[in-house]
N, C-alpha and C. Protein backbone atom coordinates (compact mmCIF):
# COMPACT_ATOMS: atom_id res chain seq x y z
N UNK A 1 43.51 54.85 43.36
CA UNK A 1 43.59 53.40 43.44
C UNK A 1 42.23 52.75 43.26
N UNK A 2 40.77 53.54 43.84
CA UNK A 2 39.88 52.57 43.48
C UNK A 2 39.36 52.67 41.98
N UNK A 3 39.45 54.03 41.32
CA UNK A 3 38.89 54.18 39.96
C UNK A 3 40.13 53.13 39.50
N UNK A 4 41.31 52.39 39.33
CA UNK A 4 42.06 51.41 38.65
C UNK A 4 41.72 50.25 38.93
N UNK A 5 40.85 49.38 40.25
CA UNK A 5 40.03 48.42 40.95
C UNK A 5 38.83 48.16 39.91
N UNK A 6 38.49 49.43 39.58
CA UNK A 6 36.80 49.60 38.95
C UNK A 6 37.21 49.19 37.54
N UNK A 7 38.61 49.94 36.97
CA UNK A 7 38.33 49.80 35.49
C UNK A 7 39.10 48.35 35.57
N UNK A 8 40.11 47.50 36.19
CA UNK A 8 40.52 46.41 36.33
C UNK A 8 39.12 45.21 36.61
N UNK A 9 38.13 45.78 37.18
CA UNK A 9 36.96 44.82 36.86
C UNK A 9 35.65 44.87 36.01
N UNK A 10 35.87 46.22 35.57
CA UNK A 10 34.87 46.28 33.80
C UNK A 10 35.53 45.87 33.15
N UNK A 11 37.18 45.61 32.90
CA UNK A 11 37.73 45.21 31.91
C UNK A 11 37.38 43.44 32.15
N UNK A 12 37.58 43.25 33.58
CA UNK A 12 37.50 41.54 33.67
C UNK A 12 36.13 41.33 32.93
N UNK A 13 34.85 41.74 33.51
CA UNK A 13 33.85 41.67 32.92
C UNK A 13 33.45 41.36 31.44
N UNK A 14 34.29 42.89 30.81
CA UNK A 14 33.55 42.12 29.67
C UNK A 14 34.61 41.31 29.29
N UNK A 15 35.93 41.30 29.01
CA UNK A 15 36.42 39.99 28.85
C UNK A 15 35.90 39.04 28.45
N UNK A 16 35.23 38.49 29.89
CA UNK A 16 34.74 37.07 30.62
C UNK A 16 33.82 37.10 29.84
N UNK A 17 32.62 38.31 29.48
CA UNK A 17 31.88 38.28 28.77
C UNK A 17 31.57 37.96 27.10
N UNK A 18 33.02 38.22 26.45
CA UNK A 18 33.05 38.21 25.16
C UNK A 18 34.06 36.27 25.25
N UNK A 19 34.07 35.68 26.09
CA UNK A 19 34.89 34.80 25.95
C UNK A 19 33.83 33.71 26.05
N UNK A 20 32.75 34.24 26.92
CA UNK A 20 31.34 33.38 27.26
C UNK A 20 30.83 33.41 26.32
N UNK A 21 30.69 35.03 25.31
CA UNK A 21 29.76 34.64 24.27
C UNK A 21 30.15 33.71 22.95
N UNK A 22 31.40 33.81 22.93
CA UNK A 22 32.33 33.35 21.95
C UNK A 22 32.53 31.62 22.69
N UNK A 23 32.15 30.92 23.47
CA UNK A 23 32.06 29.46 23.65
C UNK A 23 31.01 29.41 23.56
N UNK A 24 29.56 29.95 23.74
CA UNK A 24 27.93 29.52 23.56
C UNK A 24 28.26 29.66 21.91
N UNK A 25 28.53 30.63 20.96
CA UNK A 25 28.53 30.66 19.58
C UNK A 25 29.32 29.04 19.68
N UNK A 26 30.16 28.72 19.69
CA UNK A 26 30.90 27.46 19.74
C UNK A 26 30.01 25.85 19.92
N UNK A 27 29.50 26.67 21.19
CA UNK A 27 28.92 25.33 21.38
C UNK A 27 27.70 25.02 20.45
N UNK A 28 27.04 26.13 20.37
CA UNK A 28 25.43 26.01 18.98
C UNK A 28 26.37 25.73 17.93
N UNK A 29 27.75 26.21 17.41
CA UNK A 29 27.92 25.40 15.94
C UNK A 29 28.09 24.03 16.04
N UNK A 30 28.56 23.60 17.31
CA UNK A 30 29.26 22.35 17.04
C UNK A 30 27.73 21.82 17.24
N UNK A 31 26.57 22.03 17.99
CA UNK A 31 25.19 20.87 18.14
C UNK A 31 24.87 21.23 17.10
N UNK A 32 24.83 22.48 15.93
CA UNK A 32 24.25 22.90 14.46
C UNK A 32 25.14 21.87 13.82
N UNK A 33 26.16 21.18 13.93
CA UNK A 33 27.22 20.36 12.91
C UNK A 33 26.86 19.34 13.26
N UNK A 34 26.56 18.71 14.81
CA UNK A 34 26.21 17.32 15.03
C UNK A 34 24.72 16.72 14.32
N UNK A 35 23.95 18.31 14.62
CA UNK A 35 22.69 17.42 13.81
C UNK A 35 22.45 17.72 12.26
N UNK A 36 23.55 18.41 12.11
CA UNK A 36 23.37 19.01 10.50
C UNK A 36 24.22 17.04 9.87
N UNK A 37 25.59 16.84 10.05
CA UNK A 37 25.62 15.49 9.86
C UNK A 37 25.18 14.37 10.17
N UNK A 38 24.17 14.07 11.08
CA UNK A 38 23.66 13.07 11.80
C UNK A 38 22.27 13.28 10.89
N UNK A 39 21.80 14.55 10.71
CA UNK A 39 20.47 14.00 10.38
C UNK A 39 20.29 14.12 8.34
N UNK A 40 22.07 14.21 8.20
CA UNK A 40 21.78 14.28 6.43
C UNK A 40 22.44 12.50 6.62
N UNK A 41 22.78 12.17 7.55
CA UNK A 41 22.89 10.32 7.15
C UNK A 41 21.40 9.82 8.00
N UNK A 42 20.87 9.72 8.36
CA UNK A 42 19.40 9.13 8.84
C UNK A 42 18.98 9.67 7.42
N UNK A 43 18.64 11.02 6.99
CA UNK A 43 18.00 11.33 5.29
C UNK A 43 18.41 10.05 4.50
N UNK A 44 20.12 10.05 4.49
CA UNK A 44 20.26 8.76 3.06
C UNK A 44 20.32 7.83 3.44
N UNK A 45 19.92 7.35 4.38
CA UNK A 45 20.27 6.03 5.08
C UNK A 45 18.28 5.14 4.68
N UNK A 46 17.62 6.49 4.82
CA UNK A 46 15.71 6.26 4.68
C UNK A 46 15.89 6.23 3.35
N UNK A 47 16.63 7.15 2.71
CA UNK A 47 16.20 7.19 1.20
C UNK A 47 16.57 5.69 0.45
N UNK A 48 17.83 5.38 1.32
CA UNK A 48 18.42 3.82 0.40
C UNK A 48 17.42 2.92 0.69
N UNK A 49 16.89 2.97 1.93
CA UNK A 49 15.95 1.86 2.23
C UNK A 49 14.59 1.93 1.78
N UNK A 50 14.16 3.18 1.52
CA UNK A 50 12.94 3.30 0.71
C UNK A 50 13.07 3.22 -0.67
N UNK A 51 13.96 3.08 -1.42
CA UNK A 51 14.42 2.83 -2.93
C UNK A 51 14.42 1.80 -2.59
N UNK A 52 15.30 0.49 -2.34
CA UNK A 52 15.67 -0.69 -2.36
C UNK A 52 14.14 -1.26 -2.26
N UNK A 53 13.57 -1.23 -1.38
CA UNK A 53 11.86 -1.74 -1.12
C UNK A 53 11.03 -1.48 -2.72
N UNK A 54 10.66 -0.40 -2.62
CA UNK A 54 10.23 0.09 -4.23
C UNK A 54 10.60 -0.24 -4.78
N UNK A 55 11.70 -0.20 -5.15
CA UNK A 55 12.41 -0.97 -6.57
C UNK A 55 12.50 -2.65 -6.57
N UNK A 56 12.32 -3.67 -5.35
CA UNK A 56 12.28 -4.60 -5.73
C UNK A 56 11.03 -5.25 -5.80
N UNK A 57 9.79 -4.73 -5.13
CA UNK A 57 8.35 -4.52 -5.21
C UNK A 57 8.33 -4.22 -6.42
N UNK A 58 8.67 -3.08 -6.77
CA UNK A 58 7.63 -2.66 -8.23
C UNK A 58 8.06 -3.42 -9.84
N UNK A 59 9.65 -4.09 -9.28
CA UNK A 59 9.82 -4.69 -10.44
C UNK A 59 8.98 -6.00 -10.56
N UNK A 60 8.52 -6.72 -9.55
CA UNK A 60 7.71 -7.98 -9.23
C UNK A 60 6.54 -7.53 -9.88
N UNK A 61 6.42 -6.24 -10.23
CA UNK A 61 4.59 -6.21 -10.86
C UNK A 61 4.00 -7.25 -12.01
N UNK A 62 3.54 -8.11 -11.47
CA UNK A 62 2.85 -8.95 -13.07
C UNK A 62 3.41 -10.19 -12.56
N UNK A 63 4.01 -10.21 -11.48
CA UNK A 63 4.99 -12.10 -11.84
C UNK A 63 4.25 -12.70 -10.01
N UNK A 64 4.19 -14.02 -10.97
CA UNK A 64 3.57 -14.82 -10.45
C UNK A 64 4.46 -16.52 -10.22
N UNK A 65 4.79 -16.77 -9.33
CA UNK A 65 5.19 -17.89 -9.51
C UNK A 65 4.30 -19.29 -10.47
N UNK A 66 2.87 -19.18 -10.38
CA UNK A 66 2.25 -20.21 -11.24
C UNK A 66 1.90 -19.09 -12.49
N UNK A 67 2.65 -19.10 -13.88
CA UNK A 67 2.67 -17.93 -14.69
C UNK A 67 1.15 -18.32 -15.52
N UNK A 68 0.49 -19.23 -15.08
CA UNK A 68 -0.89 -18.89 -15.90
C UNK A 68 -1.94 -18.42 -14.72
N UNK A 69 -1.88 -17.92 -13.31
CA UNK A 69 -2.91 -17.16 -12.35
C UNK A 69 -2.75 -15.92 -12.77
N UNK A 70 -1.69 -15.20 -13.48
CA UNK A 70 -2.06 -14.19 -14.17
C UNK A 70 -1.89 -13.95 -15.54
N UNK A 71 -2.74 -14.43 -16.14
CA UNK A 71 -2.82 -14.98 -17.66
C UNK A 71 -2.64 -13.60 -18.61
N UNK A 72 -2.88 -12.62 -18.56
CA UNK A 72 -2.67 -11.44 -19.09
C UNK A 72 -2.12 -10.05 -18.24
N UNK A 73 -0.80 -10.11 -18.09
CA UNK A 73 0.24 -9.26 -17.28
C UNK A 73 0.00 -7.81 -17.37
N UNK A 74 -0.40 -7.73 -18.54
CA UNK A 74 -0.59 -6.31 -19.10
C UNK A 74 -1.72 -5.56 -18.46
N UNK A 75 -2.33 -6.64 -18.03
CA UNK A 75 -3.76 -5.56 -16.64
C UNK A 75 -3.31 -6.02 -14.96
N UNK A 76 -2.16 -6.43 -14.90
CA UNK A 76 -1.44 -6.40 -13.50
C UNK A 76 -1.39 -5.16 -12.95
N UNK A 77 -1.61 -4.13 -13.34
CA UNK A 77 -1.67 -3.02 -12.50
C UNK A 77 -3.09 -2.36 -12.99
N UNK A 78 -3.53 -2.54 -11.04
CA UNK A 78 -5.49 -2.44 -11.52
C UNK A 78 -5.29 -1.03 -11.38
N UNK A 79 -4.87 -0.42 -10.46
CA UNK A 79 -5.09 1.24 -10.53
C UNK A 79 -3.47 2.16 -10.41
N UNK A 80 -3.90 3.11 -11.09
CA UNK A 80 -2.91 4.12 -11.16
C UNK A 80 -2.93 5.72 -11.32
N UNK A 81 -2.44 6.26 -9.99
CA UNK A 81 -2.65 7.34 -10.17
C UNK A 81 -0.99 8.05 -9.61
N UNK A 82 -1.14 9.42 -9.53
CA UNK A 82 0.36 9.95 -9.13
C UNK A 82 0.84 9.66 -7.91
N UNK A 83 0.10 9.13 -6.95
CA UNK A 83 0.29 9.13 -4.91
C UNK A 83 0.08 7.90 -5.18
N UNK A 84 -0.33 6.67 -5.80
CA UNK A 84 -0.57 5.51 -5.29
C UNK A 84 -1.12 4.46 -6.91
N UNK A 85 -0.31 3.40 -6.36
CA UNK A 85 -0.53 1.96 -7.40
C UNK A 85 -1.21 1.28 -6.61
N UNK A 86 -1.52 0.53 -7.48
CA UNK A 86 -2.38 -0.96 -6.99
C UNK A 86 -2.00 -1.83 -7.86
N UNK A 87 -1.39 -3.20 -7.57
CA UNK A 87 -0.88 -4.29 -8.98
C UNK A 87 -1.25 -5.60 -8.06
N UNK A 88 -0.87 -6.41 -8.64
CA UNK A 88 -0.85 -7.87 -9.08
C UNK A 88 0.64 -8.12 -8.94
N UNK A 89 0.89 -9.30 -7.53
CA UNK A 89 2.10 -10.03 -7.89
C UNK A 89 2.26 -10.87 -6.91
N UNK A 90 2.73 -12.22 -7.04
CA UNK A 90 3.24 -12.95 -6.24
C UNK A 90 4.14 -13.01 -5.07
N UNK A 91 3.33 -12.09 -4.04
CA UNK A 91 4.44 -11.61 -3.23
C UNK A 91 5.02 -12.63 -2.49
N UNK A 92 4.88 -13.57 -1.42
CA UNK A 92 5.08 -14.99 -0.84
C UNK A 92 5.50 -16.10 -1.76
N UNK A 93 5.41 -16.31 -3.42
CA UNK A 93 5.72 -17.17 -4.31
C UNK A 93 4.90 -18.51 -3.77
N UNK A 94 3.62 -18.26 -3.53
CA UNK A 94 3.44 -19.48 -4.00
C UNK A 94 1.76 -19.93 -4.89
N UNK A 95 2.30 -18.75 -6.36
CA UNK A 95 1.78 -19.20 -7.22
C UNK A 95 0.06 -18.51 -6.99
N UNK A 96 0.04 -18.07 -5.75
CA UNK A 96 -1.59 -16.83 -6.12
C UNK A 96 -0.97 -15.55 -6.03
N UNK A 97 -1.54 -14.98 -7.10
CA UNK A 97 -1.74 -13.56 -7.01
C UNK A 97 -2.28 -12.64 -5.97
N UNK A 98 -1.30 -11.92 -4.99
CA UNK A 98 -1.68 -10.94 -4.22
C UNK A 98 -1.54 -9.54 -5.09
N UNK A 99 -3.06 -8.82 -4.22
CA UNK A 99 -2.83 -7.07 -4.38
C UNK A 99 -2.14 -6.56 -3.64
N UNK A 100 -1.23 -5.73 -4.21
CA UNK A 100 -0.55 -4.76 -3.61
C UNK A 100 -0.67 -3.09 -3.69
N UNK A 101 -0.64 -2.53 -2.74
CA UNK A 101 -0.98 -1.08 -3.02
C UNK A 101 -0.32 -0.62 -2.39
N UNK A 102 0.91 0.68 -2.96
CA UNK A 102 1.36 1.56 -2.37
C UNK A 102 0.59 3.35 -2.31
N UNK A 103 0.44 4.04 -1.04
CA UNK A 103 0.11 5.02 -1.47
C UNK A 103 0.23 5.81 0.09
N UNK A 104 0.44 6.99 -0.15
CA UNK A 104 1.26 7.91 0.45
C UNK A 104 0.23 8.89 1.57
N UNK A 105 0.65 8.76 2.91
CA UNK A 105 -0.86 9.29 3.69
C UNK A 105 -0.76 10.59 3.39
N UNK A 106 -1.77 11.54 4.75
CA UNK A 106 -1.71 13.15 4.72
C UNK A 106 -0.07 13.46 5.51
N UNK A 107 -0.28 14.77 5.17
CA UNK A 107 0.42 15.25 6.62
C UNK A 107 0.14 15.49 7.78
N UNK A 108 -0.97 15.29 8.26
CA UNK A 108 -1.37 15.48 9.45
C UNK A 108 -1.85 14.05 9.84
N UNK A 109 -1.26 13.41 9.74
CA UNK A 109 -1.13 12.00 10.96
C UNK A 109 0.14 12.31 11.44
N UNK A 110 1.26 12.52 11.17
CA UNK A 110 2.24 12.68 11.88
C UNK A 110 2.80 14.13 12.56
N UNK A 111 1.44 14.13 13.15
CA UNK A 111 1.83 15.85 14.40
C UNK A 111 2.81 15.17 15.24
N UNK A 112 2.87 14.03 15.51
CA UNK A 112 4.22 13.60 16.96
C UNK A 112 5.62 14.12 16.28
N UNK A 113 5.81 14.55 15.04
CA UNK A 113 7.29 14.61 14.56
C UNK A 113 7.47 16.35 14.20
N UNK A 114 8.50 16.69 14.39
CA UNK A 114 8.59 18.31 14.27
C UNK A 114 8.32 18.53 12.66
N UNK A 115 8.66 17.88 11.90
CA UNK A 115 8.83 18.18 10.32
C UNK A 115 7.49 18.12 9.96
N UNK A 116 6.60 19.55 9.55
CA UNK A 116 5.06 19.34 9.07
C UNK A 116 4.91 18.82 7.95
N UNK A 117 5.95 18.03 6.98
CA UNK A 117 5.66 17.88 6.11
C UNK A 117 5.96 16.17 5.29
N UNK A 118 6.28 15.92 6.88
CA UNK A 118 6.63 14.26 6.39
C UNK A 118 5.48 13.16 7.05
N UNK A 119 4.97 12.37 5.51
CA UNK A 119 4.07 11.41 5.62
C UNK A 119 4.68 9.71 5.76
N UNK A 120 3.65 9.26 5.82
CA UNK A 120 3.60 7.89 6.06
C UNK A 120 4.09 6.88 4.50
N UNK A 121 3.97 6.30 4.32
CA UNK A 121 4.51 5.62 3.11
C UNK A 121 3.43 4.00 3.30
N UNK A 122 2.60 4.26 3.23
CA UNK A 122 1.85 2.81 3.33
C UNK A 122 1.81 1.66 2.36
N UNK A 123 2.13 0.59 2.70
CA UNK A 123 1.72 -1.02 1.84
C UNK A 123 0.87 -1.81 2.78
N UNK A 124 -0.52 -2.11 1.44
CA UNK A 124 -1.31 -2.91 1.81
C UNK A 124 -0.94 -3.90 0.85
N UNK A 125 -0.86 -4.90 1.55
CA UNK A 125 -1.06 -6.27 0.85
C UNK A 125 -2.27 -7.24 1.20
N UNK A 126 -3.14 -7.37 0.08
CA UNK A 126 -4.75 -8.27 0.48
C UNK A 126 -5.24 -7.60 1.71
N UNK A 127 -5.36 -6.00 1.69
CA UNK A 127 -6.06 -5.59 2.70
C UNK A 127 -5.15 -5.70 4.05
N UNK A 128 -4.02 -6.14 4.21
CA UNK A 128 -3.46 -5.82 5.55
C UNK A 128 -2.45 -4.54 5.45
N UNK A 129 -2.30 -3.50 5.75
CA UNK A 129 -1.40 -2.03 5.80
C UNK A 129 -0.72 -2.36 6.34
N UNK A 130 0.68 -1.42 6.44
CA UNK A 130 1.63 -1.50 7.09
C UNK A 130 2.07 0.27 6.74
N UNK A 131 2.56 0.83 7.85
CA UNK A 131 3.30 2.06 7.15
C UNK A 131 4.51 2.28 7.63
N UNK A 132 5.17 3.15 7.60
CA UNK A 132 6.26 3.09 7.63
C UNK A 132 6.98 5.08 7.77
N UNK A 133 7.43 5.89 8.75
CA UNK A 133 8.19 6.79 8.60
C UNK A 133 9.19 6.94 8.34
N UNK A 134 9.71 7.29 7.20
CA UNK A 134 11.05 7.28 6.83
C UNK A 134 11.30 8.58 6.71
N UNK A 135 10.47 9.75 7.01
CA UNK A 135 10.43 10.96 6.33
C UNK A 135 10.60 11.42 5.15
N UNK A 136 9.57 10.26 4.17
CA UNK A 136 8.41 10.52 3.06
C UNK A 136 8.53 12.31 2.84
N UNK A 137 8.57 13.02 2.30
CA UNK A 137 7.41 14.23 2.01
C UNK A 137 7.12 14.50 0.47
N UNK A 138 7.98 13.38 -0.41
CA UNK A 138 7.65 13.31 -2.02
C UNK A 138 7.05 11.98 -2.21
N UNK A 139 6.63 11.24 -3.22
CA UNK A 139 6.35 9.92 -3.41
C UNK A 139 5.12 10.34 -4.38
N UNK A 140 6.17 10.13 -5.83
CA UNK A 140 5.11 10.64 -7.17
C UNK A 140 5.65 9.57 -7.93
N UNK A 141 4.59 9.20 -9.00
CA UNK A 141 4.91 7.96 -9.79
C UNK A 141 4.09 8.80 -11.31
N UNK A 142 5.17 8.44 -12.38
CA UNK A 142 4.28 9.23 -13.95
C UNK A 142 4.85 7.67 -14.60
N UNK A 143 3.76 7.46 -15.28
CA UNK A 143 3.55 6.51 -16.52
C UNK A 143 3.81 6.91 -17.58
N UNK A 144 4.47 5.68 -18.47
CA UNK A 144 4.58 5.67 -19.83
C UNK A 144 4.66 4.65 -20.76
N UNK A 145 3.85 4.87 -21.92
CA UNK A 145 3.00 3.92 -22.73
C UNK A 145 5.04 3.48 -23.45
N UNK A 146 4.25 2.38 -24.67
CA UNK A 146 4.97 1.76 -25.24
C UNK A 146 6.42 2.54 -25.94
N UNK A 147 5.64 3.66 -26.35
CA UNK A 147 6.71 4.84 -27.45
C UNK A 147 7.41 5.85 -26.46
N UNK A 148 7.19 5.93 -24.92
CA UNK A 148 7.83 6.72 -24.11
C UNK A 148 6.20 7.82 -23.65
N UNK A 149 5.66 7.69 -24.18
CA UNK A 149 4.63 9.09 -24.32
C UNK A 149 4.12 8.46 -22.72
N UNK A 150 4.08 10.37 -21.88
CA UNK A 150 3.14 10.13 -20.59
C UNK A 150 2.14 10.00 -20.23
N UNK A 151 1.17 9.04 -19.82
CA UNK A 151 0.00 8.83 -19.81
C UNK A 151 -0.68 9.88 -18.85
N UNK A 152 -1.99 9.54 -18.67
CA UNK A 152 -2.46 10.93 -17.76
C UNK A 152 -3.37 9.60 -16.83
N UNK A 153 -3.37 10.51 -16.01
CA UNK A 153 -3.69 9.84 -14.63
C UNK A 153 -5.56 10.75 -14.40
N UNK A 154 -5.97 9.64 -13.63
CA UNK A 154 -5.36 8.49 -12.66
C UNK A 154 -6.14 7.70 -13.89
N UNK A 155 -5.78 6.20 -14.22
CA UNK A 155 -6.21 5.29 -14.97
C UNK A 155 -6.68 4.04 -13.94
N UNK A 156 -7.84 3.65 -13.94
CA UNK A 156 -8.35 2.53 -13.05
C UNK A 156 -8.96 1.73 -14.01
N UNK A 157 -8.94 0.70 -13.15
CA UNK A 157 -9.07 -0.83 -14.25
C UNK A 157 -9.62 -0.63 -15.30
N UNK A 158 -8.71 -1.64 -16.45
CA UNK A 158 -7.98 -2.15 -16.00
C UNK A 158 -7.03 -1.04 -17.04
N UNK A 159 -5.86 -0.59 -16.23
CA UNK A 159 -5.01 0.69 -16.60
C UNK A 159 -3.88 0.31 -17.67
N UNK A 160 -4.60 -0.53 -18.76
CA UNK A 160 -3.62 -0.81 -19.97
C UNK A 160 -3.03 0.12 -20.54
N UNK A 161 -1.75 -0.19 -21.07
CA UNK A 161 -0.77 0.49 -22.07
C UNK A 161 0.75 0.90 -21.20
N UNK A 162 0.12 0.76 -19.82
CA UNK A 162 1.86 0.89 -18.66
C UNK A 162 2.74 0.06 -19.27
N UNK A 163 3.85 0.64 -19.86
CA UNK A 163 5.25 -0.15 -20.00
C UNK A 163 6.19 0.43 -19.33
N UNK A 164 6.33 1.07 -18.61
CA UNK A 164 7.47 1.67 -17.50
C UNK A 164 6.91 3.06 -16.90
N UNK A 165 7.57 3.34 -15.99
CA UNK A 165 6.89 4.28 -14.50
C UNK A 165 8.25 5.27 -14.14
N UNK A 166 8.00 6.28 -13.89
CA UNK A 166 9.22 7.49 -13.26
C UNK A 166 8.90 7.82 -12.14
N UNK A 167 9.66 7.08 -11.19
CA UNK A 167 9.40 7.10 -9.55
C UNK A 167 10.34 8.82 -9.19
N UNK A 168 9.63 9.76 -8.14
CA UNK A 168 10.31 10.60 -7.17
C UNK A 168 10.35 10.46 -5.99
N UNK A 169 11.09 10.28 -5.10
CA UNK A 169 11.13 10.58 -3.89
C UNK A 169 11.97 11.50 -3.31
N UNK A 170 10.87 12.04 -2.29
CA UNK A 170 12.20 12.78 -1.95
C UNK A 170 11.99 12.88 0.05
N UNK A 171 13.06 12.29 1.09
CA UNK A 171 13.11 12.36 2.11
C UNK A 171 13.87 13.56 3.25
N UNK A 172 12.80 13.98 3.75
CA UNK A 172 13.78 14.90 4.69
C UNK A 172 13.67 14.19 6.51
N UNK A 173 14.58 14.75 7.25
CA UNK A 173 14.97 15.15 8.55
C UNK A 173 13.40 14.91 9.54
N UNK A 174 13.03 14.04 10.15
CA UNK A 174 11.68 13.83 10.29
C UNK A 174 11.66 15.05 11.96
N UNK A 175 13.31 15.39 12.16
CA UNK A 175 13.11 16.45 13.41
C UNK A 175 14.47 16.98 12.70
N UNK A 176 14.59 18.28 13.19
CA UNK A 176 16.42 19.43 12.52
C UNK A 176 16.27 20.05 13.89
N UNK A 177 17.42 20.69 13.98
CA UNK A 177 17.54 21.91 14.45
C UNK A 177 17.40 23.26 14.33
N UNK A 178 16.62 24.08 14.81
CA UNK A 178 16.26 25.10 14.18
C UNK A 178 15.35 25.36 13.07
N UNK A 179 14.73 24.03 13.11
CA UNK A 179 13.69 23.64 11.34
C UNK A 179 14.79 23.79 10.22
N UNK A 180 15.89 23.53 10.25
CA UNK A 180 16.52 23.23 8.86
C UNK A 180 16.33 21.73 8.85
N UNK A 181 15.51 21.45 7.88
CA UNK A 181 15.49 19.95 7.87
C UNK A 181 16.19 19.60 6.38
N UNK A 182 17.25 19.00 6.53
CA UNK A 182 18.35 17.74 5.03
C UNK A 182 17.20 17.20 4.53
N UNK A 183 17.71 17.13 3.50
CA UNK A 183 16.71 16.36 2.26
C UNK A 183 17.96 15.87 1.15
N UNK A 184 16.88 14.41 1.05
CA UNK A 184 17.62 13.85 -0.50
C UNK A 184 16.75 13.61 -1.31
N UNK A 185 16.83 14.20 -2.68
CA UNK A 185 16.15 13.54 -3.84
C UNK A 185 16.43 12.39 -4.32
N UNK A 186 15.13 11.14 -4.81
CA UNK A 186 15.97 10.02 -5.59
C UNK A 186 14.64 10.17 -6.86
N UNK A 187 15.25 10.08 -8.05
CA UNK A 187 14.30 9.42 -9.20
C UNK A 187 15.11 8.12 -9.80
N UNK A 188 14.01 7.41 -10.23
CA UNK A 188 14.18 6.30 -10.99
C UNK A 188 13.56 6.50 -11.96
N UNK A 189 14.22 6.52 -13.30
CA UNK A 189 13.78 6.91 -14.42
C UNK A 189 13.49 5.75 -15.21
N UNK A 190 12.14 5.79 -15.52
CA UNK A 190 11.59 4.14 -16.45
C UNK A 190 12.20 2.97 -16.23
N UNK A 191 11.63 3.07 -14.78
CA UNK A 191 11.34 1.57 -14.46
C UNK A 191 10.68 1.07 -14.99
N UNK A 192 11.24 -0.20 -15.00
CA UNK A 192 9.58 -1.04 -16.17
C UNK A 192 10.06 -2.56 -15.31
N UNK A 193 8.54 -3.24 -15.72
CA UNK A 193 8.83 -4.72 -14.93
C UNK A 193 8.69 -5.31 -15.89
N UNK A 194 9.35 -6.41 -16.23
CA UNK A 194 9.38 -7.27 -17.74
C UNK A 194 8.04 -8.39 -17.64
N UNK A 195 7.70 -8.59 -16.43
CA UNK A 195 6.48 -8.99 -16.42
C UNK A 195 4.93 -8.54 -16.62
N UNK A 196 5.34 -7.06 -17.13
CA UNK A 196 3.80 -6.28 -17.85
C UNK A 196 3.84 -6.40 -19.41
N UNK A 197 4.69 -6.98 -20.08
CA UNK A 197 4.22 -7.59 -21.31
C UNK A 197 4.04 -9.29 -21.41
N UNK A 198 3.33 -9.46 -22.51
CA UNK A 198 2.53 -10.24 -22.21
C UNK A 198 4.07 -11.70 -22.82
N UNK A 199 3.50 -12.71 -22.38
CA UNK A 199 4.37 -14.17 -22.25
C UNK A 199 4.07 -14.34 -23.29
């Protein structure tokens, strides 16, 4: 009777044991599923909002509400390189030309976030910055002249012959689980602002 006591409670054991390990597996998939979907919508949720900004910024390059403060559009963009622009545009509309500069920090300002590889996304306008984490870790810009051909970088003032630009971004997970961090790619393929040829 007691060796049937003994094997009636190694059997409870592992049981209990394979039923425990089989709800912890359970419970890590379901927090691996909560942040695997939670953190691929925060990814496209940064990526829409960092496109929408860029894209309505960079189409403003050259335009001016008073269209003779920038009398020749075609040198609206003073510098250009692959991480960062500098242009000319009427950001407030009223008729002066502000600088604008986008350009992309290190990775090591943002040690507070688990992801080693997501930067800052900075706009200065007339010298005042602003940045912004969206979990950045791409942000490349390639130029191209009149016939499509790619220009070579970096071109500083005044960086004539830009007729459209091929934006990348690409945003990940600024914290994951387990370091799998979601990512979305976006390109915009030849953008151009109708205000870099000339009136």
């Amino acid at each position: 009777m007691g060796v049937a006591v003994l094997f009636d409670l190694v059997g409870s054991v592992l049981i209990g044991g394979i039923l425990l390990i089989t709800l912890m597996k359970l419970n890590d998939s379901a927090t691996r599923n909560t942040y695997s979907f939670s953190g691929e919508l925060i990814v496209q949720e940064n990526l829409v909002t960092s496109v929408e900004v860029l894209e309505y910024d960079f189409r403003k390059i050259g335009y001016c509400e008073d269209p003779f403060a920038i009398p020749n559009t075609k040198r609206a963009i003073l510098f250009a390189d692959s991480t960062e622009i500098t242009y000319l545009t009427d950001v407030d509309f009223d008729g002066t030309p502000d600088t604008v500069r986008y350009f992309l920090g290190p990775t090591s300002e943002l040690t507070g976030t688990p992801n080693p590889n997501d930067r800052m996304l900075y706009q200065e306008i007339n010298g005042d910055v602003t940045g912004v984490n969206l979990g950045i870790t791409l942000f490349k810009i390639k130029y191209f002249g009149a016939l499509g051909e790619e220009l070579s970088l970096p071109r500083s003032y005044p960086p004539t012959g830009i007729f459209s630009m091929q934006i990348d971004i690409r945003v990940e997970n600024t914290s994951a689980y387990e370091e799998d961090y979601r990512y979305a790619f976006w390109r915009q393929i030849r953008l151009a602002s109708r205000n870099l040829e000339n009136r």
